[in-house]
Every structure is written in C-alpha cells, then in structure tokens.
N, C-alpha and C. Protein backbone atom coordinates (compact mmCIF):
# COMPACT_ATOMS: atom_id res chain seq x y z
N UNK A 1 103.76 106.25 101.25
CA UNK A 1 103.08 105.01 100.93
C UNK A 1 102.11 105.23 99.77
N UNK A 2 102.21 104.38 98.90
CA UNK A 2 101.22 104.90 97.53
C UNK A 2 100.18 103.33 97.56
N UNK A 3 98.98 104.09 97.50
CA UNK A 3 97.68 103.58 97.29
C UNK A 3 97.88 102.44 96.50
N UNK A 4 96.68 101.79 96.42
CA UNK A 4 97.10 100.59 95.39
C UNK A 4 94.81 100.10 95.30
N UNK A 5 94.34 99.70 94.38
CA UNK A 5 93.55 99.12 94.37
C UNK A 5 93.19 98.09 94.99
N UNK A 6 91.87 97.81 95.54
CA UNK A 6 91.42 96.91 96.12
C UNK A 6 91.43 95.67 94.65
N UNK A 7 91.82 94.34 95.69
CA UNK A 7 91.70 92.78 94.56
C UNK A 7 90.51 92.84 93.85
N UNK A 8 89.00 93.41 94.15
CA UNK A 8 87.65 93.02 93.60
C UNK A 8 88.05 94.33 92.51
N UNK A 9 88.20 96.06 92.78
CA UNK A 9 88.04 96.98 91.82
C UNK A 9 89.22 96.56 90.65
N UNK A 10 90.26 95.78 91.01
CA UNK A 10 91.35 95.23 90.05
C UNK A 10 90.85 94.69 88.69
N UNK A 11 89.81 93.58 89.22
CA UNK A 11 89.09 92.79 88.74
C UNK A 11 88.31 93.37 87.57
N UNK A 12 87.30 94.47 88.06
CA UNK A 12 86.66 95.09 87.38
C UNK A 12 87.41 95.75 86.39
N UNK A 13 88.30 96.74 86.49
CA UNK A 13 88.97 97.63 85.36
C UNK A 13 90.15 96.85 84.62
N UNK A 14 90.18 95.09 84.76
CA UNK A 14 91.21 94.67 84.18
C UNK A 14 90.85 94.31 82.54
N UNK A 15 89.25 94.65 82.40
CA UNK A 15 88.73 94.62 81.42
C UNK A 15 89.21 95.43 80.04
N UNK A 16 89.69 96.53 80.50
CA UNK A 16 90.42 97.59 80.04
C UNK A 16 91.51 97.61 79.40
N UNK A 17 92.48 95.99 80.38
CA UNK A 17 93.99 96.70 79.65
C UNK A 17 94.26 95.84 78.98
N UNK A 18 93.52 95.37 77.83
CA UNK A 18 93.74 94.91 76.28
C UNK A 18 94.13 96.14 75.58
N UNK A 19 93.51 97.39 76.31
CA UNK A 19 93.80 98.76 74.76
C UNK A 19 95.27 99.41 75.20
N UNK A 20 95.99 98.77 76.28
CA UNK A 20 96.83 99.54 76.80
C UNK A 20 98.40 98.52 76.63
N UNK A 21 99.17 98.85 76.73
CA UNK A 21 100.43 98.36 76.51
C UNK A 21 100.88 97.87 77.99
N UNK A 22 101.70 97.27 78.37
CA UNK A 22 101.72 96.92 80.22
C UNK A 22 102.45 98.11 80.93
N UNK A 23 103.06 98.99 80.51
CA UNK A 23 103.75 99.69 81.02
C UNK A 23 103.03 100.71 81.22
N UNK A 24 102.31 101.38 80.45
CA UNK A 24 101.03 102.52 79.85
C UNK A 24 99.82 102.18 81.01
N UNK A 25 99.60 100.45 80.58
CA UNK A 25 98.26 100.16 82.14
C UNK A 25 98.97 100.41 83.23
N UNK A 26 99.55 100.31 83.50
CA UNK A 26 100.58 100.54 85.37
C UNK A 26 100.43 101.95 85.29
N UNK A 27 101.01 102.59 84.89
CA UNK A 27 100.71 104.15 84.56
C UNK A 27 99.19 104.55 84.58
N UNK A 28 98.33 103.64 84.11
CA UNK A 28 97.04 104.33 83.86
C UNK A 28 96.18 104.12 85.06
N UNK A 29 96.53 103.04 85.88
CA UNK A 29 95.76 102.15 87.17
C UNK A 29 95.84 103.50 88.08
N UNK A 30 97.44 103.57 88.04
CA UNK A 30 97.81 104.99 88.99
C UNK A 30 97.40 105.99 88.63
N UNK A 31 96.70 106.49 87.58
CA UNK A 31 96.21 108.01 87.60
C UNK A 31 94.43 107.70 87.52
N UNK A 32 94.03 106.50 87.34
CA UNK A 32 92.79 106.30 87.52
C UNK A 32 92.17 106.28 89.21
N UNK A 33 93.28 106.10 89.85
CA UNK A 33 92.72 105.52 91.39
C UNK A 33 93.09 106.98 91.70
N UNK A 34 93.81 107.56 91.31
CA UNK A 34 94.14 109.00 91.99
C UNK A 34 93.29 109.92 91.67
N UNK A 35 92.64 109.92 90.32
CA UNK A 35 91.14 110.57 89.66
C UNK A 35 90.22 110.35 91.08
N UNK A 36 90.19 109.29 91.24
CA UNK A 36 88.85 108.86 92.44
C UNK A 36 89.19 109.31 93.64
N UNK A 37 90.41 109.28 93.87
CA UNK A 37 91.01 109.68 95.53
C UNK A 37 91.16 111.60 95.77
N UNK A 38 91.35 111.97 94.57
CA UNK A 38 91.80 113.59 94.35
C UNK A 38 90.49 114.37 94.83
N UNK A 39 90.54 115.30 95.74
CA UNK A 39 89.71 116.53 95.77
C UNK A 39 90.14 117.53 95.20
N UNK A 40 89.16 118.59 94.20
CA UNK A 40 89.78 119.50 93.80
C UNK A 40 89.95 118.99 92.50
N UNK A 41 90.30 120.40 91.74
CA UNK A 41 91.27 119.71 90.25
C UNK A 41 91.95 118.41 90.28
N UNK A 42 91.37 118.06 89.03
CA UNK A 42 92.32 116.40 88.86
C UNK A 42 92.95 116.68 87.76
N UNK A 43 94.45 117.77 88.28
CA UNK A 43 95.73 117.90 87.33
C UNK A 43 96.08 116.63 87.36
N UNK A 44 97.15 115.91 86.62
CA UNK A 44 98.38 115.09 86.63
C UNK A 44 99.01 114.91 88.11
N UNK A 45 99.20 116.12 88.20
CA UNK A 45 100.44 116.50 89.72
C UNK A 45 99.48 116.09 90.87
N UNK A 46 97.93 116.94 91.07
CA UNK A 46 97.18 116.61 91.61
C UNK A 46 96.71 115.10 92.30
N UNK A 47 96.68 114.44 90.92
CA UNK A 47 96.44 112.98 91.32
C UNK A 47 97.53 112.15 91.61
N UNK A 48 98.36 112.74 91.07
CA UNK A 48 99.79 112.04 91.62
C UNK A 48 100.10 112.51 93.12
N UNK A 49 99.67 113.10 93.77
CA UNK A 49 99.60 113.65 95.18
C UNK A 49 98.79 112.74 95.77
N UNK A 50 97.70 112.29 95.38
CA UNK A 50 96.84 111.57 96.23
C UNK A 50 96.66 110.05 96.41
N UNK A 51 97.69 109.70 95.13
CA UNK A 51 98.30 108.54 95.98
C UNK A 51 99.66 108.24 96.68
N UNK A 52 99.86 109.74 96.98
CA UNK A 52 101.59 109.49 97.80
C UNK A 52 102.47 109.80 96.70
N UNK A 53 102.30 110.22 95.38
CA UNK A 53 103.43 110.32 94.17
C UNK A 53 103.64 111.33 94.39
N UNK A 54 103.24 112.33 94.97
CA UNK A 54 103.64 113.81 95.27
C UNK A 54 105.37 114.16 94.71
N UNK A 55 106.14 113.57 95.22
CA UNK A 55 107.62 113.48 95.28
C UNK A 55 108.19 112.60 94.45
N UNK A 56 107.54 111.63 93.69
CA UNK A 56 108.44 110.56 93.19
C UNK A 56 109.35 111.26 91.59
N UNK A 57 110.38 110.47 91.31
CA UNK A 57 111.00 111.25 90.35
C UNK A 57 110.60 110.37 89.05
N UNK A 58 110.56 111.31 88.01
CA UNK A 58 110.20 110.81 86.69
C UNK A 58 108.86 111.24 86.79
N UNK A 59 108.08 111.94 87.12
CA UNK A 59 106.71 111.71 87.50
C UNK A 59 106.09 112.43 86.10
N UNK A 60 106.84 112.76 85.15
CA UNK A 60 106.83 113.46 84.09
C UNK A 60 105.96 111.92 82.77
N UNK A 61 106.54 111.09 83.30
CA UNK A 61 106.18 109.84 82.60
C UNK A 61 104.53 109.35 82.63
N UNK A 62 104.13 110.10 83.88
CA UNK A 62 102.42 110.14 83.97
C UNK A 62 102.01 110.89 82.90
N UNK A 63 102.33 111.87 82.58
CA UNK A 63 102.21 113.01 82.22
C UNK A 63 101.78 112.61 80.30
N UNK A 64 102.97 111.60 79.95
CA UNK A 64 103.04 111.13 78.83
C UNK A 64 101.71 110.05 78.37
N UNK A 65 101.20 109.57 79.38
CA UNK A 65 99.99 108.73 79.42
C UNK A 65 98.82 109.19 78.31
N UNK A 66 98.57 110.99 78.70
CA UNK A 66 97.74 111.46 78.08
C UNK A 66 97.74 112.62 76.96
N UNK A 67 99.71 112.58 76.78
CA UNK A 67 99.48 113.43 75.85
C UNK A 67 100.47 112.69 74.17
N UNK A 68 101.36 111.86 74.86
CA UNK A 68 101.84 110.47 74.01
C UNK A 68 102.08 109.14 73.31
N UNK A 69 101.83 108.72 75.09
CA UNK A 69 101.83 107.07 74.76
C UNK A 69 100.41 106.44 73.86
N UNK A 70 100.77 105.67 73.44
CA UNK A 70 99.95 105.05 72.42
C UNK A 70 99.16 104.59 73.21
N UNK A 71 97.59 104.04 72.51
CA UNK A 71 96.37 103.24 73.41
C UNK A 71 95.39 103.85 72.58
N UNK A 72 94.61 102.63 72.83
CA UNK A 72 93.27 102.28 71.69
C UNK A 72 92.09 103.45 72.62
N UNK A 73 91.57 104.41 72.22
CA UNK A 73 90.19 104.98 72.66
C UNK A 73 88.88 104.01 72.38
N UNK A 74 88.97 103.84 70.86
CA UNK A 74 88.28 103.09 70.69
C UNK A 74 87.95 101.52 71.11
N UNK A 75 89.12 100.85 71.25
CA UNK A 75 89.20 99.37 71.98
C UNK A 75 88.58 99.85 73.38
N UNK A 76 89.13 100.86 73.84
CA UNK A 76 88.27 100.89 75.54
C UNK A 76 86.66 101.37 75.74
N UNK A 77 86.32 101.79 74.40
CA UNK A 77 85.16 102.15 74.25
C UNK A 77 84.44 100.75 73.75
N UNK A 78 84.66 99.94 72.96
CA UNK A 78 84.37 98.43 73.00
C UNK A 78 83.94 97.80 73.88
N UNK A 79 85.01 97.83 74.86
CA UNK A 79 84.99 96.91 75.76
C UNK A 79 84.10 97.92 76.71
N UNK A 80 84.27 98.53 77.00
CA UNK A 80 82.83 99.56 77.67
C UNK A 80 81.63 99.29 77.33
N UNK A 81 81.25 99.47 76.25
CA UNK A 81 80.10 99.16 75.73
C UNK A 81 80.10 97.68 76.39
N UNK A 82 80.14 96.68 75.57
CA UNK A 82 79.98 95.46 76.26
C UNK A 82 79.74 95.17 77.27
N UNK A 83 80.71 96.05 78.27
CA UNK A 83 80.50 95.71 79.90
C UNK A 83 78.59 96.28 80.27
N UNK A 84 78.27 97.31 79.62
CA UNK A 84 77.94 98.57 79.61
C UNK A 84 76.08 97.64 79.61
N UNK A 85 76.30 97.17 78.18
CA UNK A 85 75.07 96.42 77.61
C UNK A 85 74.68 94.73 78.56
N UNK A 86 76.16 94.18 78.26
CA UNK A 86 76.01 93.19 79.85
C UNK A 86 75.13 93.43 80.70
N UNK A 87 75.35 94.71 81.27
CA UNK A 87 75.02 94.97 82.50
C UNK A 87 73.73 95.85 82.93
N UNK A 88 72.92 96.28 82.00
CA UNK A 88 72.15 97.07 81.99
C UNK A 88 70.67 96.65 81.18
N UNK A 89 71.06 96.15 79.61
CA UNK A 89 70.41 96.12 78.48
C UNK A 89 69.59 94.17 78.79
N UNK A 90 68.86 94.47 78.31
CA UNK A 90 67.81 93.13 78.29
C UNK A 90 68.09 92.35 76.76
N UNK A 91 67.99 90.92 76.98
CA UNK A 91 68.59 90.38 75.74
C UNK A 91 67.58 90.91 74.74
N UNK A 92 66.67 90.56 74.98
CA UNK A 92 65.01 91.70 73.53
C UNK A 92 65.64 92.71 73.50
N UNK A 93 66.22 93.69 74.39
CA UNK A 93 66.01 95.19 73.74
C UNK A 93 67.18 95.59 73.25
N UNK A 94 66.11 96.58 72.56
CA UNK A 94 66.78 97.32 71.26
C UNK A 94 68.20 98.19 71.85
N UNK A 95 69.39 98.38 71.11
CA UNK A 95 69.96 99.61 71.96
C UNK A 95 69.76 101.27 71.25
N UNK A 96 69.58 101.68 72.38
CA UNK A 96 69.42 103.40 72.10
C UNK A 96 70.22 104.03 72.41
N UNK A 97 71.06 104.58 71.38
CA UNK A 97 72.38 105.63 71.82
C UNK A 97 71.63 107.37 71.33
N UNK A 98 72.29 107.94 72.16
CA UNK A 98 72.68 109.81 72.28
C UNK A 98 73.60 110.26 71.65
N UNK A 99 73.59 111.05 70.89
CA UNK A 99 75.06 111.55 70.97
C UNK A 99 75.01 112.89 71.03
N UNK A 100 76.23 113.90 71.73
CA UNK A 100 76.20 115.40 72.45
C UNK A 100 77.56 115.64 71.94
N UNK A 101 76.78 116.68 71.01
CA UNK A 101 78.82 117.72 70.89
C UNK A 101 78.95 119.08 71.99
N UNK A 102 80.22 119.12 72.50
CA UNK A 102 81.10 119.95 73.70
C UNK A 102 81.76 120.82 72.52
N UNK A 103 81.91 121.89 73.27
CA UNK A 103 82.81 122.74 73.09
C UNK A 103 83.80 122.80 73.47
N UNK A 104 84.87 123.03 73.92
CA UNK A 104 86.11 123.11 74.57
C UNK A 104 86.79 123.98 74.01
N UNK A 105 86.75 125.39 74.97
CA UNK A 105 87.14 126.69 74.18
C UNK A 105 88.56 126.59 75.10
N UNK A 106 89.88 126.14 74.33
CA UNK A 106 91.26 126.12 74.29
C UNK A 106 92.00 127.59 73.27
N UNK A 107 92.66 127.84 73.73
CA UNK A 107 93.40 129.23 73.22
C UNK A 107 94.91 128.46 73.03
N UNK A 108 95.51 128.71 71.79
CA UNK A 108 97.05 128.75 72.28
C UNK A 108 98.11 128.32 71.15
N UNK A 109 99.43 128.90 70.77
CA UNK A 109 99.80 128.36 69.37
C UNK A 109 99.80 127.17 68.68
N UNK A 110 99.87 125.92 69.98
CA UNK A 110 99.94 124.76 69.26
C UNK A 110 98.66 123.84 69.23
N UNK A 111 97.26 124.69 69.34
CA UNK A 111 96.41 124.04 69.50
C UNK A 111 95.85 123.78 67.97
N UNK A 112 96.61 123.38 67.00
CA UNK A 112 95.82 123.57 65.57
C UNK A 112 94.50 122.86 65.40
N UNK A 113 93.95 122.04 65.95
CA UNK A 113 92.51 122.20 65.91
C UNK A 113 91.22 122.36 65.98
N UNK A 114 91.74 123.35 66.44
CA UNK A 114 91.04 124.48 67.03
C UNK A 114 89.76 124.65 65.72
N UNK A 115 88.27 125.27 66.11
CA UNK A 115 87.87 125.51 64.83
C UNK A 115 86.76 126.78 65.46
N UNK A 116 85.92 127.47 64.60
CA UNK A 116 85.28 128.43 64.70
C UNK A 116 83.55 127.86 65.05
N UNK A 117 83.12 127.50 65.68
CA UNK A 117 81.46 126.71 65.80
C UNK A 117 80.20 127.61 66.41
N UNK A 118 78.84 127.28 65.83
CA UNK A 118 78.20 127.75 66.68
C UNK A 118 77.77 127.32 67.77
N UNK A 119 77.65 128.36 69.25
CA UNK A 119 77.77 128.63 70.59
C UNK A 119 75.82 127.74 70.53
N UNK A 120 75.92 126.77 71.09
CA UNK A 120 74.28 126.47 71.21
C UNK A 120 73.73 126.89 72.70
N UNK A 121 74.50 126.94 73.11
CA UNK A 121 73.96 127.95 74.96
C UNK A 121 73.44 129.14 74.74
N UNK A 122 74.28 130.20 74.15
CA UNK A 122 74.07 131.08 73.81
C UNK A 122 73.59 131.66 72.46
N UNK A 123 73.17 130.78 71.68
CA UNK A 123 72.55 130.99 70.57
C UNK A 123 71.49 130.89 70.51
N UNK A 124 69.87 131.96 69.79
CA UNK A 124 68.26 131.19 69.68
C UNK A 124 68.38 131.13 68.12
N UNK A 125 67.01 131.41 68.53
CA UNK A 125 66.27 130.86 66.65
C UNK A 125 66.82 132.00 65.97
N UNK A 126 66.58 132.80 66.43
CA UNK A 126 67.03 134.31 65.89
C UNK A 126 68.58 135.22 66.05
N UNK A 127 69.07 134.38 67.18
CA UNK A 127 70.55 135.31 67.24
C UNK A 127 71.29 134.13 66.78
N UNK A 128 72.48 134.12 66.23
CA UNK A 128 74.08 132.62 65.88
C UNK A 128 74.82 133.28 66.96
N UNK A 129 75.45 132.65 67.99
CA UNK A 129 76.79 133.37 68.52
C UNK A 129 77.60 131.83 67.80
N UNK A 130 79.09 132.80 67.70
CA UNK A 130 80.17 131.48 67.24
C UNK A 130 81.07 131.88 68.75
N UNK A 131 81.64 130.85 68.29
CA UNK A 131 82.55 131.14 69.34
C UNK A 131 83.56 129.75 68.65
N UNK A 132 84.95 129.70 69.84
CA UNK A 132 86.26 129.33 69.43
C UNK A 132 86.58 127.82 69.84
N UNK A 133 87.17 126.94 69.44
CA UNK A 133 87.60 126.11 70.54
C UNK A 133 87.54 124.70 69.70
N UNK A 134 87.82 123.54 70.71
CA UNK A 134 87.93 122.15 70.40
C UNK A 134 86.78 121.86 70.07
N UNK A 135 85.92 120.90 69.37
CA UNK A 135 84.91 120.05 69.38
C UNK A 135 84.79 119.20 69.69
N UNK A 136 84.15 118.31 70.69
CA UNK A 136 83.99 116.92 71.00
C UNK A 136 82.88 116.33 70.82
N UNK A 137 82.92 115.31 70.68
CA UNK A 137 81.20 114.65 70.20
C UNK A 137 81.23 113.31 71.35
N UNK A 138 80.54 113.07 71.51
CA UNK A 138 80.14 111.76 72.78
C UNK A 138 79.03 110.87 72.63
N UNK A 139 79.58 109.30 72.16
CA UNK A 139 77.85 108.95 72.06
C UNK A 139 77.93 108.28 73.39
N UNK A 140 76.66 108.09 73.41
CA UNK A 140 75.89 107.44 75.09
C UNK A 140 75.17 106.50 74.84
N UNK A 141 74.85 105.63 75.39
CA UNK A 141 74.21 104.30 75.68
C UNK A 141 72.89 105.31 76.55
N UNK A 142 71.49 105.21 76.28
CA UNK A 142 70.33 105.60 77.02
C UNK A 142 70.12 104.38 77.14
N UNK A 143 69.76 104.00 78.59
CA UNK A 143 69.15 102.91 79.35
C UNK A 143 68.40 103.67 80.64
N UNK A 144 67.71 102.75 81.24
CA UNK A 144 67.42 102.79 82.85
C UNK A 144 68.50 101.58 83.40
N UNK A 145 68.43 102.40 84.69
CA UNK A 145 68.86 101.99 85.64
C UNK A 145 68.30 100.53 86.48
N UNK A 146 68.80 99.75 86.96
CA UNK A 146 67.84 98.90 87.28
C UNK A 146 67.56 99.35 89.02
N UNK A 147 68.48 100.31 89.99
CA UNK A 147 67.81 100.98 90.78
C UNK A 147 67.73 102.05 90.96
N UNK A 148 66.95 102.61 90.20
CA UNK A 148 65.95 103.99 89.78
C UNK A 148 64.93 103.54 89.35
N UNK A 149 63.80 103.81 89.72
CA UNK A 149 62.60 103.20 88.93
C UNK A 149 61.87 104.02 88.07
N UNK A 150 62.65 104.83 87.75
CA UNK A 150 62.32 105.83 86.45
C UNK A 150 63.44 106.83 85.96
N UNK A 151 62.92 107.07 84.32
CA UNK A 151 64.30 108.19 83.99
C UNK A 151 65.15 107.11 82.96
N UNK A 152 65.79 107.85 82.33
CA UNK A 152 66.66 107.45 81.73
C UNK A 152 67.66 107.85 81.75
N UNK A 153 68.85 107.78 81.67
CA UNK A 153 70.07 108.00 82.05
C UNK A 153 70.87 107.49 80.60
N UNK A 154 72.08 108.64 80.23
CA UNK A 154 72.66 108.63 78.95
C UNK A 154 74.27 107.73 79.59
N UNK A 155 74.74 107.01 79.27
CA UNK A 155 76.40 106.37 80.16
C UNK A 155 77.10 106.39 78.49
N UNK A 156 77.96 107.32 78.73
CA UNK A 156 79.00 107.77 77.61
C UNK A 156 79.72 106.24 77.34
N UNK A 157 80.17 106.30 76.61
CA UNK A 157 81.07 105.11 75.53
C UNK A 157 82.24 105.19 75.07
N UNK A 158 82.02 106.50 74.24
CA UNK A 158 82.76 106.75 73.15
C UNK A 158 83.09 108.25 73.43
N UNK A 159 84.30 109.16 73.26
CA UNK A 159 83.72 110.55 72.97
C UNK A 159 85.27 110.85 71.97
N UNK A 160 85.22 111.68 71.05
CA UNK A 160 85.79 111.68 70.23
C UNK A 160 86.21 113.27 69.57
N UNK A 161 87.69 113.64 69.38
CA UNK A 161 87.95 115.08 69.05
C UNK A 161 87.56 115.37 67.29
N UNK A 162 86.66 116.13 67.46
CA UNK A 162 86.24 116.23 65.79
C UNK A 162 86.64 117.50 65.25
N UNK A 163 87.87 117.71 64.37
CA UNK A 163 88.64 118.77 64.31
C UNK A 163 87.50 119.67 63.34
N UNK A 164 87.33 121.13 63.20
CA UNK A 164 86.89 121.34 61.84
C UNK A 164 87.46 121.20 60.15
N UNK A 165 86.54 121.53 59.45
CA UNK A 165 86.85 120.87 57.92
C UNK A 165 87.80 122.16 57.39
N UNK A 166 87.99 123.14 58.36
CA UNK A 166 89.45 124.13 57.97
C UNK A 166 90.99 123.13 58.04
N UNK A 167 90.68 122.50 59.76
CA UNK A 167 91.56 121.56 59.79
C UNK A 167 92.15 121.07 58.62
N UNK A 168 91.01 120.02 58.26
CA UNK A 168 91.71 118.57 57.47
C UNK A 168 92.02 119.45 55.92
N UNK A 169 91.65 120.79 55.50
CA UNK A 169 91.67 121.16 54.30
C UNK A 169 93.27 121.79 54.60
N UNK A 170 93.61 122.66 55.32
CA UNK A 170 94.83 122.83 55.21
C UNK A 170 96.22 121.84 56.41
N UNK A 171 95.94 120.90 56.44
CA UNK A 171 96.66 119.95 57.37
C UNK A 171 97.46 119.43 56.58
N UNK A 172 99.00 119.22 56.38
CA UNK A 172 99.42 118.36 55.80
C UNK A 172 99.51 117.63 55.45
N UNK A 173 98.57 116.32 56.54
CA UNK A 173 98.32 115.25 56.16
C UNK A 173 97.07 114.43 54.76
N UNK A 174 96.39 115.95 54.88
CA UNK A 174 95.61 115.80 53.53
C UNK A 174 95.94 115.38 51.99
C-alpha cells in the first residue's frame, strides 16, 4: 500500500508544481512524502521504501527526478520566497537575506565541477587549508519567528551549485 498525502498538506505544496512538468510533480510528491516518512539515509531506494515502493518496477524513473528531468530551481525558489515573506515578513519590513557557501567534498571521474577552495572550518587568520569538492552557496530569508519570542532564524530559498572559474575556463561550453 503506498502512502499518499493528506488533502490539507496537498494544498500546501501545490504551490510548487508550476516549476514541475505533471509527470516530474507525481514523481516529486512521492519522493517528498517519503523524505518525511524515511528514517535513516534519505537514498532514492530508501524513500521509495517508505512509502511501500520498495518493489515497484521502473523505480529507476525516481531516480531521474534528480539527476535529469527538467524543473525550474529557481521558479520553486520564487514561489518559496513568496510563501516564505507571506508568512512571516510584516508589510513595513525591510527583507534581510544571508547567504552561506558549503562545501561538498565529492571525489570521482565524472564529477567535473569539482574545484580546489579554501577549508573555512579548518582554516585561521594564520593557517589556509584548501581542500576539494562541490561549492554551494544558499541565500536565506533572516526573520523571527512569530512563535519564538526571540532569535532569528535564517529559512533557505535559494541554494545554488557554483562551479569554480577553472570550470567555466576550460568547459566547452565557454
């Protein structure tokens, strides 16, 4: 028996599938509810287990969601925001965004953009460590909460793969 969303959470994430194609959102509903249902690693296979897909055939077609099929990052980051500022932000105020670059140290032949960066964990004023890997950058919406009565809290938006400038200099597409 495979899971299915409640009518009200439907509601909420239907906001979403303007960036998605209809076949791609059906695909995406199902690996989003299985993200939430999964203990443990949230592989593909993983979340496809936890709503009963464990066994189904083709299941390879999930798979394509996140490394093929077409869909707007940015359109869902839009419409995020919006929901985001709706729901949080006061018509006077100003908005205040964050933004945080990740590392993502990936190894492997077909990872070409890959780049060389400096390690800021492990780096001070006085030592550089570099180290290897993906770059990601993330901006955030800083707001409060309206129940927390203090603090600010960063709610991501956007986050985005920023190859290095070795990349785009020897990339074909240059």
């Amino acid at each position: 028996m495979m899971l299915k969303f409640p009518p009200e959470f439907q509601q909420v994430i239907s906001i979403f599938s303007s960036s998605f194609r209809k076949t791609v959102w059906q695909k995406s509903t199902t690996l989003l509810l299985g993200a939430i249902c999964c203990p443990g690693s949230r592989t593909v296979c993983n979340v496809l287990r936890a709503v009963g897909l464990g066994t189904a055939h083709r299941f390879d077609k999930f798979h394509r969601v996140l490394s093929r099929d077409r869909w707007s990052v940015l359109g869902m980051g839009k419409v995020l925001l919006k929901a985001l500022v709706d729901q949080f932000i006061d018509l006077d105020s100003p908005l205040v965004f964050g933004i945080d670059e990740t590392i993502e140290r990936r190894w492997g032949a077909k990872i070409n953009k890959r780049g060389i960066y400096r390690d800021p964990v492990r780096s001070s004023s006085t030592h550089m460590v570099k180290c290897s890997g993906l770059r990601w950058m993330s901006i955030m919406l800083l707001t409060g909460l309206p129940w927390l009565k203090q603090g600010t809290w960063a709610l991501p938006v956007l986050t985005a793969l920023c190859p290095s400038e070795r990349f785009y200099k020897t990339s074909p597409f240059s």
